[in-house]
C-alpha atoms as a PDB file:
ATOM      1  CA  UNK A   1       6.962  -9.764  -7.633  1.00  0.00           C
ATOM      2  CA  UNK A   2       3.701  -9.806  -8.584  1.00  0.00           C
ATOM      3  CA  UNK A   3       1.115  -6.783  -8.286  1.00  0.00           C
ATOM      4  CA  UNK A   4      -2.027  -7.702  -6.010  1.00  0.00           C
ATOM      5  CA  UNK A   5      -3.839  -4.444  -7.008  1.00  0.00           C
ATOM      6  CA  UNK A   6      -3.613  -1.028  -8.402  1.00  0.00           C
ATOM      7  CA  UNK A   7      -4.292   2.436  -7.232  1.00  0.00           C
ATOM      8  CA  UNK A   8      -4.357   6.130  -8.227  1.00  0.00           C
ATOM      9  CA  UNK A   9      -2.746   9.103  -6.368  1.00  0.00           C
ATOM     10  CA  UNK A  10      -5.338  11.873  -5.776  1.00  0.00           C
ATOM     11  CA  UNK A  11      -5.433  14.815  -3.147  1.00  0.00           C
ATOM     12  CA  UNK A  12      -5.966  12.713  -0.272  1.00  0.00           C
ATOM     13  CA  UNK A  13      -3.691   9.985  -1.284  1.00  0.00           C
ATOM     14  CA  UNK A  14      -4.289   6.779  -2.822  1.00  0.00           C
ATOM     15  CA  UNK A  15      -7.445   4.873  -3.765  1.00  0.00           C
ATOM     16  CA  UNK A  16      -8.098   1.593  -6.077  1.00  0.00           C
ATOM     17  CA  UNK A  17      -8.608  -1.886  -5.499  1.00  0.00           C
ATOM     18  CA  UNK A  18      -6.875  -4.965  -3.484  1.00  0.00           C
ATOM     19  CA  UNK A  19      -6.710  -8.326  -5.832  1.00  0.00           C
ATOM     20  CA  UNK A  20      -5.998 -11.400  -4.580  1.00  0.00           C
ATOM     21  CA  UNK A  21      -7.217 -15.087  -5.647  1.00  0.00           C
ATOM     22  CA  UNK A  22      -9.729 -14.671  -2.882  1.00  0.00           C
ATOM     23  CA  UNK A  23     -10.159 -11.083  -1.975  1.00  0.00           C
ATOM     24  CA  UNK A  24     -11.381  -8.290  -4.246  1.00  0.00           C
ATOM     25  CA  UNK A  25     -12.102  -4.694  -2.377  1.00  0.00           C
ATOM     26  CA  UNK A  26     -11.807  -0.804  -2.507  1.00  0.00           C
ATOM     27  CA  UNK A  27      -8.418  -0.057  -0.860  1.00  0.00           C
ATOM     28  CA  UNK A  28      -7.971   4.047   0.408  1.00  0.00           C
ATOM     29  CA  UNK A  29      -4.167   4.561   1.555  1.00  0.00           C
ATOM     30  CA  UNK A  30      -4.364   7.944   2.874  1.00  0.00           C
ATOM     31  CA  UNK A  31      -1.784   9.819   5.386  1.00  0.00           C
ATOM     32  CA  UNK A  32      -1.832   9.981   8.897  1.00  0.00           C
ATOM     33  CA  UNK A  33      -2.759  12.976   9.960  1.00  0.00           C
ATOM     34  CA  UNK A  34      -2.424  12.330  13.438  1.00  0.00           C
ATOM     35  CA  UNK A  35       0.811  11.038  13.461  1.00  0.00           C
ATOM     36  CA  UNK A  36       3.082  12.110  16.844  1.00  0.00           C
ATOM     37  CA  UNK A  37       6.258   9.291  16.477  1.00  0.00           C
ATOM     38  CA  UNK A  38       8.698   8.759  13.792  1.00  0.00           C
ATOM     39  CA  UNK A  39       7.938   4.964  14.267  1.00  0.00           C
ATOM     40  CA  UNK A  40       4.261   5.872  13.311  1.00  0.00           C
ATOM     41  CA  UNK A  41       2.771   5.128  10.129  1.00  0.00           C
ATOM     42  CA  UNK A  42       2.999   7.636   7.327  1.00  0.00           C
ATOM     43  CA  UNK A  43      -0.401   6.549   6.016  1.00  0.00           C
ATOM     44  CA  UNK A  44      -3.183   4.515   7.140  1.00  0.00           C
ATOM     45  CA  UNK A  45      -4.355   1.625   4.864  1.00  0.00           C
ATOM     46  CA  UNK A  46      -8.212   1.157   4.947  1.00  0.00           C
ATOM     47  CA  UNK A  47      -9.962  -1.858   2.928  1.00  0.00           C
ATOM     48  CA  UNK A  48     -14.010  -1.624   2.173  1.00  0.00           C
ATOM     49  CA  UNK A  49     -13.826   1.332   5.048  1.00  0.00           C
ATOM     50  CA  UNK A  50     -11.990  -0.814   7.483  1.00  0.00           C
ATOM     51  CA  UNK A  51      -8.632   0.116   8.940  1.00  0.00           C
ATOM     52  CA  UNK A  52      -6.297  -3.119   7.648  1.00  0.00           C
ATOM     53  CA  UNK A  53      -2.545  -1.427   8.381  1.00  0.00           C
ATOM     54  CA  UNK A  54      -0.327   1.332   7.727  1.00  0.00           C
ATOM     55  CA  UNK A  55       2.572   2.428   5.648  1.00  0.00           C
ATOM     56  CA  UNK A  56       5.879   3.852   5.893  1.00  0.00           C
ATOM     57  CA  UNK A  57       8.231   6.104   3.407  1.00  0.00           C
ATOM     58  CA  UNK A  58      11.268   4.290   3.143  1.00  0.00           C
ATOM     59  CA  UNK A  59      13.949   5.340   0.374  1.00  0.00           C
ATOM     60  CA  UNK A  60      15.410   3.083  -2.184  1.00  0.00           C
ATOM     61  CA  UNK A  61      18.644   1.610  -1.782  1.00  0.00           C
ATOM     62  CA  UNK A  62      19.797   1.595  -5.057  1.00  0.00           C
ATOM     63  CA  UNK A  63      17.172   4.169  -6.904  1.00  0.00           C
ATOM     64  CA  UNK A  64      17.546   6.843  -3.552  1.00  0.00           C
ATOM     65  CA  UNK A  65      14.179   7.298  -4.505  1.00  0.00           C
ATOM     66  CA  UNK A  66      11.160   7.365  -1.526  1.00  0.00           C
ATOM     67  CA  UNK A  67       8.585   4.928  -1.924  1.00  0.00           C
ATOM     68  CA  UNK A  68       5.846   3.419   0.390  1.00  0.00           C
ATOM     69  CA  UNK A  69       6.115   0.097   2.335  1.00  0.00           C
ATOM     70  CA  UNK A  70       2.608  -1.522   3.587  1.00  0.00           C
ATOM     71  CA  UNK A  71       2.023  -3.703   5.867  1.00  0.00           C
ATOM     72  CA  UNK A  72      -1.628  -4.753   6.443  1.00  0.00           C
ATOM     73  CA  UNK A  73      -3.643  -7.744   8.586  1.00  0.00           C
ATOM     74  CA  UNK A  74      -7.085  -9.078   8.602  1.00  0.00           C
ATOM     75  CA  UNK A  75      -8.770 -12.255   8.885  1.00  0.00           C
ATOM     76  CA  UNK A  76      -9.197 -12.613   5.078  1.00  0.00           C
ATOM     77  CA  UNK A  77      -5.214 -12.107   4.754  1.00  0.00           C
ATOM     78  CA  UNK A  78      -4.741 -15.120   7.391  1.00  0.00           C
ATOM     79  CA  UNK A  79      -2.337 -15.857  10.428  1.00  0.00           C
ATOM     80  CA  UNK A  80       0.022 -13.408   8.848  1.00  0.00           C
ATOM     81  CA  UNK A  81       0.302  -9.827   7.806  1.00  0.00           C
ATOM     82  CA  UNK A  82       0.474  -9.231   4.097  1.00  0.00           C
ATOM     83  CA  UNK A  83       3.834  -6.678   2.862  1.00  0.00           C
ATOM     84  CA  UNK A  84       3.718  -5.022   0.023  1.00  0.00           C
ATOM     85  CA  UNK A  85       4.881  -1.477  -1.745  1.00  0.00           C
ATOM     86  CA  UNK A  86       3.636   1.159  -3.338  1.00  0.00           C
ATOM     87  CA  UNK A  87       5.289   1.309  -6.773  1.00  0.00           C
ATOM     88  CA  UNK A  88       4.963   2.405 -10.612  1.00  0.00           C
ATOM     89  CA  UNK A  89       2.426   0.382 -12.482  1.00  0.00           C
ATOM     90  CA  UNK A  90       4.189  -1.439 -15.368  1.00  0.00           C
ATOM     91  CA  UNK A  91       3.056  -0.028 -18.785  1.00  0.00           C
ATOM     92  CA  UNK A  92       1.351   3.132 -17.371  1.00  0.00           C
ATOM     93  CA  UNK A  93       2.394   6.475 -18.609  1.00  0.00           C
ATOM     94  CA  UNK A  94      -0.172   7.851 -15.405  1.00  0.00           C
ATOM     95  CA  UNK A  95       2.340   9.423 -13.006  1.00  0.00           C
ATOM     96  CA  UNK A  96      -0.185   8.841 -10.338  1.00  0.00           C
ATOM     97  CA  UNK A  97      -0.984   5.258 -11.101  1.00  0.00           C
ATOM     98  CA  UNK A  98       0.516   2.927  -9.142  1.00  0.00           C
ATOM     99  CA  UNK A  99       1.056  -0.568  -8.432  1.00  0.00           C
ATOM    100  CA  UNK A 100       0.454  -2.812  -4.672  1.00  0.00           C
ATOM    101  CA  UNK A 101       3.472  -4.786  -5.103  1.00  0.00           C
ATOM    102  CA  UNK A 102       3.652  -7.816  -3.379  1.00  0.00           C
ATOM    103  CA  UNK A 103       6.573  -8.234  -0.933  1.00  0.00           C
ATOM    104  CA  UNK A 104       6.661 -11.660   0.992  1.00  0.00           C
ATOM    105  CA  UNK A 105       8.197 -11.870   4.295  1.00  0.00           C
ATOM    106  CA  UNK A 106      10.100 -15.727   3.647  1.00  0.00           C
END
C-alpha cells in the first residue's frame, strides 16, 4: 500500500506531514491523555491544528508486534473516513521515522 505521508516520533508522539494528490498539511498524532474506555482512542490525530480522528494500538498478526491503526474524517478526505497505519518508513535507518500507510476499507 502506498504511504500518504511521513512522520517522526518525538516526546509527545508523532508529527510530519499528510500527502495526498489534493491535500498537503502538518499532521500531530499525539496520545490521549484523557482517555477513560478501552474502546477510546490511544491517540488523537490533529491536521493543520484541527482534530481529524484517532488511533488505536493493535498488534500484528503475524509480526506480534504493536503498531498504530488511524482512522481520520474531514471534508477534504470526502464522504468517507480515510484508514491508515502507522508503520516503518521504507529505506529509513531513523527508528523514529515512520510511514502513514494507506489502508483502504474495499
Amino acid at each position: 500500500m502506498p504511504a500518504i505521508g511521513y512522520v517522526t516520533r518525538n516526546e509527545d508522539g508523532f508529527k510530519g506531514q499528510l500527502r495526498t494528490l489534493s491535500i498537503r498539511t502538518d499532521v500531530e498524532i499525539v496520545p490521549n491523555r484523557s482517555k477513560s474506555h478501552e474502546s477510546h482512542p490511544d491517540y488523537r490525530v490533529y491536521c493543520s491544528g484541527s482534530e481529524v480522528g484517532g488511533g488505536w494500538i493493535k498488534t500484528g498478526e503475524r509480526s506480534g508486534k504493536d503498531y498504530v491503526s488511524l482512522s481520520m474524517a474531514a471534508p477534504e478526505f470526502g464522504p468517507r473516513k480515510l484508514y491508515a497505519n502507522l508503520g516503518r518508513a521504507a529505506g529509513q535507518d531513523d527508528e523514529d521515522a515512520f510511514a502513514i500507510i494507506w489502508n483502504p476499507a474495499d
